[in-house]
PDB file of N, CA and C in Angstrom:
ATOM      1  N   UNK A   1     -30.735 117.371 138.161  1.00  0.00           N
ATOM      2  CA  UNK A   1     -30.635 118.280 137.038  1.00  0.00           C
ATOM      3  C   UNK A   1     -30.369 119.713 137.496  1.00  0.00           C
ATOM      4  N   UNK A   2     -30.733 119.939 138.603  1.00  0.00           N
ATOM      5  CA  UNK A   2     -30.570 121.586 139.044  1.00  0.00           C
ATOM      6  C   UNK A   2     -28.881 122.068 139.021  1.00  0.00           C
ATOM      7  N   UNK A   3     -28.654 122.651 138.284  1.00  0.00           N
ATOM      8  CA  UNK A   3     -27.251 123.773 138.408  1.00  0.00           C
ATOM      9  C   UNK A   3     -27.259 123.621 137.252  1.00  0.00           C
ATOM     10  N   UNK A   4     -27.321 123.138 136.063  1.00  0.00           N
ATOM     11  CA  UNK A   4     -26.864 122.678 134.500  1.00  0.00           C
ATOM     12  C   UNK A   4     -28.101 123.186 133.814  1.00  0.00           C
ATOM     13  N   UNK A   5     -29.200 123.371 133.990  1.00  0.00           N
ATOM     14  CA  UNK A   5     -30.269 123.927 133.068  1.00  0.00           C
ATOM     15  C   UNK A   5     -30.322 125.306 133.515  1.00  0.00           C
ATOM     16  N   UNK A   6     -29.869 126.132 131.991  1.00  0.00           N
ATOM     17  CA  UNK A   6     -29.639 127.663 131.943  1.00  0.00           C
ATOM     18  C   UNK A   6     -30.214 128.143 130.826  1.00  0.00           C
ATOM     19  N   UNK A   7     -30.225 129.479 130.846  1.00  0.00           N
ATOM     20  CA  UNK A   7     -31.924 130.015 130.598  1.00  0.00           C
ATOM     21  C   UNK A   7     -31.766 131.558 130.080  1.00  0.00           C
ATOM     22  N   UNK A   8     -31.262 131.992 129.066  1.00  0.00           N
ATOM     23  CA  UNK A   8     -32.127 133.361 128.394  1.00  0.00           C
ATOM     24  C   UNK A   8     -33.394 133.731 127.791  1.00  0.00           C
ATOM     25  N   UNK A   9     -33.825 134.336 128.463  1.00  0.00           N
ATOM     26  CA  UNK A   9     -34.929 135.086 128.018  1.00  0.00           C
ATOM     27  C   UNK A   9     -35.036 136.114 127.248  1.00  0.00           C
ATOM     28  N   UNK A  10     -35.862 136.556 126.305  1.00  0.00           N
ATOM     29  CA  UNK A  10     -35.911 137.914 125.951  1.00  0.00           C
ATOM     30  C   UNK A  10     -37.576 138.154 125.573  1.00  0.00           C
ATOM     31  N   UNK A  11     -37.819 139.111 126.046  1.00  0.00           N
ATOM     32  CA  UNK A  11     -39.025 139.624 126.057  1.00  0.00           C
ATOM     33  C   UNK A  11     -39.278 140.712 124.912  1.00  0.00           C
ATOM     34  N   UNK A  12     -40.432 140.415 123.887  1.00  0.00           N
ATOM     35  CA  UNK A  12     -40.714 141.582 122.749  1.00  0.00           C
ATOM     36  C   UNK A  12     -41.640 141.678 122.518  1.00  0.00           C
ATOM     37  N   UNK A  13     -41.895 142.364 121.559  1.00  0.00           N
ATOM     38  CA  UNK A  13     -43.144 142.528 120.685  1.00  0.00           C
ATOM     39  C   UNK A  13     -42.594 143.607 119.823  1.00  0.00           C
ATOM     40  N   UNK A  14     -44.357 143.443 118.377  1.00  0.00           N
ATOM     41  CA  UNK A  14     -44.064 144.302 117.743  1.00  0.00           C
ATOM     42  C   UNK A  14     -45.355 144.972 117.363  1.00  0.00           C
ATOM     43  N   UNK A  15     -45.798 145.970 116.937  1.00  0.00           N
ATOM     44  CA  UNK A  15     -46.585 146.514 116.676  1.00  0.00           C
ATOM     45  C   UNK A  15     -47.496 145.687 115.296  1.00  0.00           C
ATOM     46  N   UNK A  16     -49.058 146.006 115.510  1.00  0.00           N
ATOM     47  CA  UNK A  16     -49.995 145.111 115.199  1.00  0.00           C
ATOM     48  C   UNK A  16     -50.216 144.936 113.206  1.00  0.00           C
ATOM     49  N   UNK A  17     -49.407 146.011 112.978  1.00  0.00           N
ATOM     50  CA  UNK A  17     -49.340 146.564 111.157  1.00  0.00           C
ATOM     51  C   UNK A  17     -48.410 145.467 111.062  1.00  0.00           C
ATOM     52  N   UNK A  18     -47.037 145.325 111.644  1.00  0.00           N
ATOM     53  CA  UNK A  18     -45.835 144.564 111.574  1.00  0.00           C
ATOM     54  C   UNK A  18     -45.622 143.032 112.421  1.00  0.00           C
ATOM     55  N   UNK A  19     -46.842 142.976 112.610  1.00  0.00           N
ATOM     56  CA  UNK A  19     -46.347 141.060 113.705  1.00  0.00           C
ATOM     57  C   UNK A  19     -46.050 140.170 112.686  1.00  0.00           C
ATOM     58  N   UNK A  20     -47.076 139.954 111.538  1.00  0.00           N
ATOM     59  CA  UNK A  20     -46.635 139.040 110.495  1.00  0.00           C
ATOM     60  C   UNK A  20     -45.727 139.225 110.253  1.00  0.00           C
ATOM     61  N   UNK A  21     -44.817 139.748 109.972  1.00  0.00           N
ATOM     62  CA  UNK A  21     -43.505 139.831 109.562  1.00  0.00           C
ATOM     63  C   UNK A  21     -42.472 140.241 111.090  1.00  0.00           C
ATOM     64  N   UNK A  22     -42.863 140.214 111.425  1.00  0.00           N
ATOM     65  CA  UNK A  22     -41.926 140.320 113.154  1.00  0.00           C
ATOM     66  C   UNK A  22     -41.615 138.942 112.976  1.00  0.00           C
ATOM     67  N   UNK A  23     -42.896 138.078 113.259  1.00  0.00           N
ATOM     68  CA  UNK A  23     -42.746 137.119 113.265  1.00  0.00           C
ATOM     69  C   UNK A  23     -42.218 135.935 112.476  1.00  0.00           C
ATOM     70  N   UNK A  24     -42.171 135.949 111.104  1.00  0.00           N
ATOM     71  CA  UNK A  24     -41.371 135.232 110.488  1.00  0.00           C
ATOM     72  C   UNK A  24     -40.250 135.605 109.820  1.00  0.00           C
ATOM     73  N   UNK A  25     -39.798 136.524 110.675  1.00  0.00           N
ATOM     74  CA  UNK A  25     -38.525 136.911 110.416  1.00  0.00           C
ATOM     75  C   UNK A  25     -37.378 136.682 112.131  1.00  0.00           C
ATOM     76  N   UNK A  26     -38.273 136.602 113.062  1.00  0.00           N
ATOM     77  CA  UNK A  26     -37.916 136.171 114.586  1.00  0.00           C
ATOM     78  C   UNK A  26     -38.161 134.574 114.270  1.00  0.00           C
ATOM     79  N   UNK A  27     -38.817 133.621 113.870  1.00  0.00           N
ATOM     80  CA  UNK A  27     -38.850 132.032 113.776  1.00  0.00           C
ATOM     81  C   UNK A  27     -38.071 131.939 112.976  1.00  0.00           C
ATOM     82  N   UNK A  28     -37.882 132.360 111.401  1.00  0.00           N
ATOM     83  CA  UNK A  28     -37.452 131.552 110.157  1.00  0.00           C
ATOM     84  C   UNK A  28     -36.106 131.972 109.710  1.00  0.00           C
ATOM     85  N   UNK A  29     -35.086 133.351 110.192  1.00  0.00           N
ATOM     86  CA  UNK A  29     -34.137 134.215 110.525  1.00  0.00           C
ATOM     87  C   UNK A  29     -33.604 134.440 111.346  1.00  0.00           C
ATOM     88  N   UNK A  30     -33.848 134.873 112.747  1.00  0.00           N
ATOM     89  CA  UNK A  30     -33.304 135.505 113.543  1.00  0.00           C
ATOM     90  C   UNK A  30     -33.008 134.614 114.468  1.00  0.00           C
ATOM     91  N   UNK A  31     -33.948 133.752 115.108  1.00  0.00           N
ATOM     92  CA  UNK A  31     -33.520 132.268 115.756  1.00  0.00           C
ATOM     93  C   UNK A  31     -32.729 131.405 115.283  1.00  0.00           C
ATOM     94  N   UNK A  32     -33.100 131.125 113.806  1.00  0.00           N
ATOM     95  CA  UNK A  32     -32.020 129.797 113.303  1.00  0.00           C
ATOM     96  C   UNK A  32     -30.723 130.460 113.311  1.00  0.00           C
ATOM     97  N   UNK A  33     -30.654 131.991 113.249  1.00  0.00           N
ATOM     98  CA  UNK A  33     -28.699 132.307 112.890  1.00  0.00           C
ATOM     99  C   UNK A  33     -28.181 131.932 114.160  1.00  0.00           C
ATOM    100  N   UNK A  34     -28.958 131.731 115.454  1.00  0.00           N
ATOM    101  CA  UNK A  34     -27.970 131.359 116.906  1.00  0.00           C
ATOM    102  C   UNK A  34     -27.569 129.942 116.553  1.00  0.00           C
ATOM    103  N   UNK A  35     -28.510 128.841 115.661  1.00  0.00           N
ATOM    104  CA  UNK A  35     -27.949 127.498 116.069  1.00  0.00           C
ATOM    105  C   UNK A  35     -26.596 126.860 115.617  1.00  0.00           C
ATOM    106  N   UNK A  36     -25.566 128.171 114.930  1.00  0.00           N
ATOM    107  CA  UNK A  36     -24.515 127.815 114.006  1.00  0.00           C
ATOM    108  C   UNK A  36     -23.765 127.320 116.004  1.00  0.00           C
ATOM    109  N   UNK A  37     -24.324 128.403 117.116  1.00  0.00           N
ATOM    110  CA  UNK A  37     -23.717 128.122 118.222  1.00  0.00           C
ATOM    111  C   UNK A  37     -23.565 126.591 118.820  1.00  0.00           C
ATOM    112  N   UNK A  38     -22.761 126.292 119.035  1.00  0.00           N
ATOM    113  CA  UNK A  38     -22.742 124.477 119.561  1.00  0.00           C
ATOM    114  C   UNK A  38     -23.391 124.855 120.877  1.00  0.00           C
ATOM    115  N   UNK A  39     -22.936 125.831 121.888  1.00  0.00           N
ATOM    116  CA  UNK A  39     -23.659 125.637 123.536  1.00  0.00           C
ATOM    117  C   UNK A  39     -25.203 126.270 123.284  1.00  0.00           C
ATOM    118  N   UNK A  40     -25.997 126.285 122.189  1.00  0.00           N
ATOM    119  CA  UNK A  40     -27.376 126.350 122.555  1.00  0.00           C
ATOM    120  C   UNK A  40     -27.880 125.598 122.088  1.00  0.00           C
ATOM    121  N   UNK A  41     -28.753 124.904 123.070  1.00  0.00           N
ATOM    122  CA  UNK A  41     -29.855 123.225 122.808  1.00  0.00           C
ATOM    123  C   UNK A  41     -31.040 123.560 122.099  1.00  0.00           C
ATOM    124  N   UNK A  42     -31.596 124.851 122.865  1.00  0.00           N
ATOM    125  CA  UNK A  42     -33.190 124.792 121.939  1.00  0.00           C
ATOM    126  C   UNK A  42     -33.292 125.979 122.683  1.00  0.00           C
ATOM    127  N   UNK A  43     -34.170 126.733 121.311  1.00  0.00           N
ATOM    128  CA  UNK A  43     -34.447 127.844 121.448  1.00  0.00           C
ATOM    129  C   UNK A  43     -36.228 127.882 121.367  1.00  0.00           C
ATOM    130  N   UNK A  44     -37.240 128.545 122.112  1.00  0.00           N
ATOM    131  CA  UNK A  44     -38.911 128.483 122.005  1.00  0.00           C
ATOM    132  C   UNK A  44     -39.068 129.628 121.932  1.00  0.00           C
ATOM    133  N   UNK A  45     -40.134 129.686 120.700  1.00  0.00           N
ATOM    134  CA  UNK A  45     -41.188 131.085 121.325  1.00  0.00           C
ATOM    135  C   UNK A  45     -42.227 130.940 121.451  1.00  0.00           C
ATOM    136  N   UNK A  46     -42.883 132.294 122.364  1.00  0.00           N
ATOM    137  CA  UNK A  46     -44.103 131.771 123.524  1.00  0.00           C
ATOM    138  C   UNK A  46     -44.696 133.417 123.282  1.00  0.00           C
ATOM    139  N   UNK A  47     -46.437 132.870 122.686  1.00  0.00           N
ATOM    140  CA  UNK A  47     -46.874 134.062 122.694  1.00  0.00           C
ATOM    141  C   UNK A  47     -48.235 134.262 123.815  1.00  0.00           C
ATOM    142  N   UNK A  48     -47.880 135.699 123.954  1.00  0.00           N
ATOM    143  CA  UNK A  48     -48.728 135.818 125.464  1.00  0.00           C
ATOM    144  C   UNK A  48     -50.040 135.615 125.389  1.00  0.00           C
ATOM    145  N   UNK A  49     -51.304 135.063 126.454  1.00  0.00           N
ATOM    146  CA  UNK A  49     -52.415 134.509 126.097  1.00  0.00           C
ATOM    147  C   UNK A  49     -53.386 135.420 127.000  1.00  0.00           C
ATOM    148  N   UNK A  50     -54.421 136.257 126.208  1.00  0.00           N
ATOM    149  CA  UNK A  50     -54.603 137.290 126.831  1.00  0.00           C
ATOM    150  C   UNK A  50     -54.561 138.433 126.169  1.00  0.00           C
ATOM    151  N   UNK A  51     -54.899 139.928 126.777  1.00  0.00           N
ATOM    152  CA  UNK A  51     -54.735 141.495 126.310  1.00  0.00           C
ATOM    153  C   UNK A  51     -53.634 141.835 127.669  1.00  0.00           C
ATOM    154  N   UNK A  52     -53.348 141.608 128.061  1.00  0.00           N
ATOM    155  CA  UNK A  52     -52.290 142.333 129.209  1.00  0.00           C
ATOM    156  C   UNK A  52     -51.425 143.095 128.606  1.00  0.00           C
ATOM    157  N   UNK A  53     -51.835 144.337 128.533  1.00  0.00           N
ATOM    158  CA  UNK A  53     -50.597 145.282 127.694  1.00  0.00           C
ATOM    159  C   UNK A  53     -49.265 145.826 128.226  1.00  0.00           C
ATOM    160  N   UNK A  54     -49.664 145.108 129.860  1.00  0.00           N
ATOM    161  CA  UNK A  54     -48.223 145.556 130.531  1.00  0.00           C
ATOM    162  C   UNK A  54     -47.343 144.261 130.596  1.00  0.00           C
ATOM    163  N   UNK A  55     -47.666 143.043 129.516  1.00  0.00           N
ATOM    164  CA  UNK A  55     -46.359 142.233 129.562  1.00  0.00           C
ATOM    165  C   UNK A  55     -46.579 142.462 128.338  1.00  0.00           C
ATOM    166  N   UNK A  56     -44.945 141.779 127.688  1.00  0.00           N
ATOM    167  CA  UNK A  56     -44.187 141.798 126.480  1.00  0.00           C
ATOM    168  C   UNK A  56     -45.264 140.444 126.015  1.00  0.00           C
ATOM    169  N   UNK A  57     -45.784 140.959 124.520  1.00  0.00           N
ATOM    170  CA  UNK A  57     -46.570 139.732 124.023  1.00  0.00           C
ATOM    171  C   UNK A  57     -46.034 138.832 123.302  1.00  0.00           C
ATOM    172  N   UNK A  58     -44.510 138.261 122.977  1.00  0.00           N
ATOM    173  CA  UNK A  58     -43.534 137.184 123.194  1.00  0.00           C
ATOM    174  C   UNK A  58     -42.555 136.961 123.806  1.00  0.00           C
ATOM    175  N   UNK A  59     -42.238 135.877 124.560  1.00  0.00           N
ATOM    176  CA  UNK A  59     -41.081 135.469 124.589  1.00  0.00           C
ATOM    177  C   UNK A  59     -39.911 134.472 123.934  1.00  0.00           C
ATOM    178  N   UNK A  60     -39.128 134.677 123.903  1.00  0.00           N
ATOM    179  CA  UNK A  60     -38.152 134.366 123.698  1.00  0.00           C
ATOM    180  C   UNK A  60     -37.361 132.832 124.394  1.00  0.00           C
ATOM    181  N   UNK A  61     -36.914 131.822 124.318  1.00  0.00           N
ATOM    182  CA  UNK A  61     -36.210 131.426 125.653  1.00  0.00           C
ATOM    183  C   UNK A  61     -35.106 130.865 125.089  1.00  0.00           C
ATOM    184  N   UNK A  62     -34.260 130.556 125.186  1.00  0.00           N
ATOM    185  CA  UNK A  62     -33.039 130.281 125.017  1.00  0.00           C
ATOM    186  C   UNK A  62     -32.347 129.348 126.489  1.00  0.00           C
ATOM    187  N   UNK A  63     -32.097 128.042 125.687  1.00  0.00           N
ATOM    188  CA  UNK A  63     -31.052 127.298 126.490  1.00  0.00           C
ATOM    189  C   UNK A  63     -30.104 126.885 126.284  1.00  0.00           C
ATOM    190  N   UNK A  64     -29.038 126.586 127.240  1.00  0.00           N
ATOM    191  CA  UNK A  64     -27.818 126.337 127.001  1.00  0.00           C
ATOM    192  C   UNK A  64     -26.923 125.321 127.753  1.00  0.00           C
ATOM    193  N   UNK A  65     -26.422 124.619 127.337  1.00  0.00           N
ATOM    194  CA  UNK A  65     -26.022 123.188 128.083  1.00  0.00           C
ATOM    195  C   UNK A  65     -24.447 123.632 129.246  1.00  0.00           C
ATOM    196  N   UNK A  66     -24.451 124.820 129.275  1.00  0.00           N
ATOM    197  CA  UNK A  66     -23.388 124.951 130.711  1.00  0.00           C
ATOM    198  C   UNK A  66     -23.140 126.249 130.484  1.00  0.00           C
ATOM    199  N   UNK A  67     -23.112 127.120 132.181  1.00  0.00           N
ATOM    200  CA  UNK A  67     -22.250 128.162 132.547  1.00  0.00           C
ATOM    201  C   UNK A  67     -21.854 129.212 131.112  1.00  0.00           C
ATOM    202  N   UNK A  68     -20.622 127.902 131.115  1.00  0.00           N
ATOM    203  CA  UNK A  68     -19.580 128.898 129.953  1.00  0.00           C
ATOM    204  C   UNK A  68     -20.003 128.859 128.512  1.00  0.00           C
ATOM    205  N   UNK A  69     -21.275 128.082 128.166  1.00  0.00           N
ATOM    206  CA  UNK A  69     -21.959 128.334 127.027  1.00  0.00           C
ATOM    207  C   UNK A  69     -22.436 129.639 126.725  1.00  0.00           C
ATOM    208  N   UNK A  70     -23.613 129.736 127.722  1.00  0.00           N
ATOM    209  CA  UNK A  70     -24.067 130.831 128.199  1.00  0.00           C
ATOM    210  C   UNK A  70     -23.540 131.909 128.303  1.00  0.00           C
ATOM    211  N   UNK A  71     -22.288 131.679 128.413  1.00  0.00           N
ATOM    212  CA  UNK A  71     -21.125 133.137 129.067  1.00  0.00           C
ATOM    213  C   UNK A  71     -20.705 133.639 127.743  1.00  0.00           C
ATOM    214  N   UNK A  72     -20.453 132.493 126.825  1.00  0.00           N
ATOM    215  CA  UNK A  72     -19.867 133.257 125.428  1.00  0.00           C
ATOM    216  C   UNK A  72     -20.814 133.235 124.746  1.00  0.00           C
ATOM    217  N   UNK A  73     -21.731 132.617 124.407  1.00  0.00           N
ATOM    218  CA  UNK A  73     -22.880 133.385 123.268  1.00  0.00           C
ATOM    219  C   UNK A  73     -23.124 134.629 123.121  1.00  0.00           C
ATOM    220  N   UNK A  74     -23.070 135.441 123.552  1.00  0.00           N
ATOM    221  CA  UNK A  74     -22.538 136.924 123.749  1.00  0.00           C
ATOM    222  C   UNK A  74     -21.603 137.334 122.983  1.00  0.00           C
ATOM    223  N   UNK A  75     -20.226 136.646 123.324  1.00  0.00           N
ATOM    224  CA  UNK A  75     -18.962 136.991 122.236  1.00  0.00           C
ATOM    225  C   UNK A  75     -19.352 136.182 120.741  1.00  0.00           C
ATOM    226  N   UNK A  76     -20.175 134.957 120.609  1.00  0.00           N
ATOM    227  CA  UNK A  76     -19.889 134.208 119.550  1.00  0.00           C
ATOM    228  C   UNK A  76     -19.618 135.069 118.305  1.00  0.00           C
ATOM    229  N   UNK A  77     -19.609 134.707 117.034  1.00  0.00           N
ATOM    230  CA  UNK A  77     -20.191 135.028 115.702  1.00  0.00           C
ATOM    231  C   UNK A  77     -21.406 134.784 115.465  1.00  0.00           C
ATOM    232  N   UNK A  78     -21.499 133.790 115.559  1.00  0.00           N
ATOM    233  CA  UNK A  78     -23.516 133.529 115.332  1.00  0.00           C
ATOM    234  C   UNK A  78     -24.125 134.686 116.261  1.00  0.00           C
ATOM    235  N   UNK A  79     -24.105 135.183 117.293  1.00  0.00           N
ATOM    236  CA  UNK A  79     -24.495 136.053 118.027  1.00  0.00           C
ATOM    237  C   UNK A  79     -24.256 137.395 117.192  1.00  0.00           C
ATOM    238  N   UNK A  80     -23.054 137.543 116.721  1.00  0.00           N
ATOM    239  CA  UNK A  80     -23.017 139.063 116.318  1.00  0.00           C
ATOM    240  C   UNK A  80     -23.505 139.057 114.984  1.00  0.00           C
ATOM    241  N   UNK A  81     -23.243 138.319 114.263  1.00  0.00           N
ATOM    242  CA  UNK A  81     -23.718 138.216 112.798  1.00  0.00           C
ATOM    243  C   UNK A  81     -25.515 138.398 113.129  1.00  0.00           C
ATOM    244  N   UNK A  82     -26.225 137.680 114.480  1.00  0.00           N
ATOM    245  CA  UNK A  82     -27.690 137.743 114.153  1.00  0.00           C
ATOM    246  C   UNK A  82     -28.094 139.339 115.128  1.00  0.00           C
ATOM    247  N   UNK A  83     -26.879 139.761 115.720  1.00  0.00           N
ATOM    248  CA  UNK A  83     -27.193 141.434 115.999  1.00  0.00           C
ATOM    249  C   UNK A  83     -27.203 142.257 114.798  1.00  0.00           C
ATOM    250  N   UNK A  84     -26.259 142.072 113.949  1.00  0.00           N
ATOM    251  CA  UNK A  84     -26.136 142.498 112.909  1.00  0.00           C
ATOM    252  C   UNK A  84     -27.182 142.695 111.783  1.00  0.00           C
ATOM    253  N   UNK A  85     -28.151 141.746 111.651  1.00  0.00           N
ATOM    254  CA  UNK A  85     -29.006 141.115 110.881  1.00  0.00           C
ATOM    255  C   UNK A  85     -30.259 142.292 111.646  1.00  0.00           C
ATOM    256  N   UNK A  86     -30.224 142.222 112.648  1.00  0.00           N
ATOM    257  CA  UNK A  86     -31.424 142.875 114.012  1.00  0.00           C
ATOM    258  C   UNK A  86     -31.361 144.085 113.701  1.00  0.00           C
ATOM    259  N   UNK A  87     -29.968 144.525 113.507  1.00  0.00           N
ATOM    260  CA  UNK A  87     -29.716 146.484 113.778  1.00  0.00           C
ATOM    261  C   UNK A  87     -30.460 146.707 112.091  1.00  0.00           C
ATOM    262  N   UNK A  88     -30.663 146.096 110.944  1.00  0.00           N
ATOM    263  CA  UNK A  88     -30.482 146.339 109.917  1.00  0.00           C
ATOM    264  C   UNK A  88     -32.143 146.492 109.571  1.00  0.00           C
ATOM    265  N   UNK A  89     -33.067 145.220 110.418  1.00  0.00           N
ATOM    266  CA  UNK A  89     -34.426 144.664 110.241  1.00  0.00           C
ATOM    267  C   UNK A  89     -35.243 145.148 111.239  1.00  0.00           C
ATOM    268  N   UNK A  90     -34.682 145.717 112.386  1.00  0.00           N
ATOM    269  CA  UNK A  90     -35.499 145.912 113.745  1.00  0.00           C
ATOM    270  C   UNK A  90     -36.419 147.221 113.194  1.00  0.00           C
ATOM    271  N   UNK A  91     -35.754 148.076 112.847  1.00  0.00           N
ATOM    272  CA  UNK A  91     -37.546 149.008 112.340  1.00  0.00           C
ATOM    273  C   UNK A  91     -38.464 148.250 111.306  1.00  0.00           C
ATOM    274  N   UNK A  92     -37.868 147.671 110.574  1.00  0.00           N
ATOM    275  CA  UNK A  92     -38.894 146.907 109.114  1.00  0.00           C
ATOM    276  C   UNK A  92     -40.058 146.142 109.929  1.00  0.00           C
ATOM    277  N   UNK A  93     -39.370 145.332 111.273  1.00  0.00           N
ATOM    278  CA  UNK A  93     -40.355 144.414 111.453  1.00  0.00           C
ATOM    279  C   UNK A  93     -40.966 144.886 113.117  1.00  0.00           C
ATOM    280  N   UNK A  94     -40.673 146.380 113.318  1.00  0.00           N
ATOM    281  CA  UNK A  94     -41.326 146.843 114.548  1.00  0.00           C
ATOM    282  C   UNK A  94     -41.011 146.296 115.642  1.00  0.00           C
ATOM    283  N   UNK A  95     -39.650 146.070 116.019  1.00  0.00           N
ATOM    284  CA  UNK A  95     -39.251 145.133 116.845  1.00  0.00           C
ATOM    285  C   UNK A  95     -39.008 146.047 117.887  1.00  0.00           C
ATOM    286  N   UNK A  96     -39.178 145.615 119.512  1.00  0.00           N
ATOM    287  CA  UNK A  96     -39.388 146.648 120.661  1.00  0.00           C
ATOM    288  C   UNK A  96     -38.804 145.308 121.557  1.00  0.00           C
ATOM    289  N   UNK A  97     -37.981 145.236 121.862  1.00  0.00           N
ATOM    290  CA  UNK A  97     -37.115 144.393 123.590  1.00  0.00           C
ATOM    291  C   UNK A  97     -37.948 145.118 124.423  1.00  0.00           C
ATOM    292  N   UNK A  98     -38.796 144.058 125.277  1.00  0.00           N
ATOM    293  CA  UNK A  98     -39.289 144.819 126.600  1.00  0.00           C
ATOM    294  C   UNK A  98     -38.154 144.902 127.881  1.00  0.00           C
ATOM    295  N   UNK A  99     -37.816 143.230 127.660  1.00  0.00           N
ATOM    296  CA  UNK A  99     -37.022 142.991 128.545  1.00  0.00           C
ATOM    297  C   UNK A  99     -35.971 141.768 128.210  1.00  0.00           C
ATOM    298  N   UNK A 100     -34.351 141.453 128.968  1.00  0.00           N
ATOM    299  CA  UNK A 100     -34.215 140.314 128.557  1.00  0.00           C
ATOM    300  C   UNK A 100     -32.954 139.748 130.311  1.00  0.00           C
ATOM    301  N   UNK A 101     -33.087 138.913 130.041  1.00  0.00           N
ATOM    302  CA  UNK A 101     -32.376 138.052 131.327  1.00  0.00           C
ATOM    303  C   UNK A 101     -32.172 136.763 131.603  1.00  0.00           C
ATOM    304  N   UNK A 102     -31.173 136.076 132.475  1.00  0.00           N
ATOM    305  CA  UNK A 102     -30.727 134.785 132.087  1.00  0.00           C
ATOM    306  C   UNK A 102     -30.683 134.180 133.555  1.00  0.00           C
ATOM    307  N   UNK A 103     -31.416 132.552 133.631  1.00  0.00           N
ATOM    308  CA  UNK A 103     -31.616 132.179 134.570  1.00  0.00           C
ATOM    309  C   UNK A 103     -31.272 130.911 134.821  1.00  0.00           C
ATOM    310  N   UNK A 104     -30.641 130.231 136.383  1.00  0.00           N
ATOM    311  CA  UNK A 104     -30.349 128.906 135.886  1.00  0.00           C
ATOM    312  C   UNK A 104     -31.089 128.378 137.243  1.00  0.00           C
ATOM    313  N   UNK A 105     -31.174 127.114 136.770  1.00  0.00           N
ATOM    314  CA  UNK A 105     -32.280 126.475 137.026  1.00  0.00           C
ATOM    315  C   UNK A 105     -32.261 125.881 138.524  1.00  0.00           C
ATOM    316  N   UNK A 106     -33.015 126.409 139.521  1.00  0.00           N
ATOM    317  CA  UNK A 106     -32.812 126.082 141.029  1.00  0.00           C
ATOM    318  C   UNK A 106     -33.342 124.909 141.340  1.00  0.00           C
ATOM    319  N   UNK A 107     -34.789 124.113 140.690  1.00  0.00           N
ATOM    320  CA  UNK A 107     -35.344 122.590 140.828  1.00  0.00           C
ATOM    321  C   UNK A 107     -36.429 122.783 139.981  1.00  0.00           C
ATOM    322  N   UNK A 108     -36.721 121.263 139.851  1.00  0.00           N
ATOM    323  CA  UNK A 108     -37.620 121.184 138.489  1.00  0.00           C
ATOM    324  C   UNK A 108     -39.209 120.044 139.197  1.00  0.00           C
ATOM    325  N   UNK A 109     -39.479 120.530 138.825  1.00  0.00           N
ATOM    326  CA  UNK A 109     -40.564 119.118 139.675  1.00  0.00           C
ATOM    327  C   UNK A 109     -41.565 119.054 138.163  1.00  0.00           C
ATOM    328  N   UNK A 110     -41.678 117.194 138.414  1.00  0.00           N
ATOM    329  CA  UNK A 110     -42.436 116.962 137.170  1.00  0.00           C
ATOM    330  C   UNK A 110     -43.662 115.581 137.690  1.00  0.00           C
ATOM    331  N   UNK A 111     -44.684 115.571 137.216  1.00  0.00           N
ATOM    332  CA  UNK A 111     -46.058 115.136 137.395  1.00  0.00           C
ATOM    333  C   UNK A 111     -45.124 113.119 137.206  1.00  0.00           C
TER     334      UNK A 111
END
């Protein structure tokens, strides 16, 4: 499986007045507008477990079934239409990118 499992991340949060609505507007909106994309398989979010205020308290992950999937989700429409959607909602729902980056998969080991 190693070279073919690929990997965006994005790291956020939002301030504690605005998570309820960060949040179901990042699950029930902002995730489903990527799946119009054919090269993304599954998208998770992962909330941080803990007070650690120096990591981002969700992530994001995003996968994609090859290279050149990965390479154009960037250019897609589903991509710009759900930037679009972001530039319009990102103060309403206190939305802050800590960080974001894309990784492919070097080996997997399983129990």
């Amino acid at each position: 499986m190693a070279g073919n499992a690929l990997i965006q991340i994005v790291a956020s949060q939002s301030t504690p007045e605005k998570e309820a609505e960060f949040n179901r507007w990042y699950s029930e909106v902002h995730v489903p507008m990527f799946f119009g994309y054919k090269g993304l398989k599954r998208a998770s979010r992962y909330k941080r477990i803990g007070n650690d205020d120096n990591s981002a308290k969700y992530l994001a992950i995003y996968e994609f079934e090859s290279k050149e999937a990965l390479d154009g989700f960037a250019k897609s429409p589903e991509f710009g239409a759900a930037v679009e959607d972001f530039e319009k909602r990102k103060e309403a729902v206190a939305f802050t990118m800590r960080w974001a980056a894309s990784y492919e998969l070097i080996t997997s080991l399983q129990r």
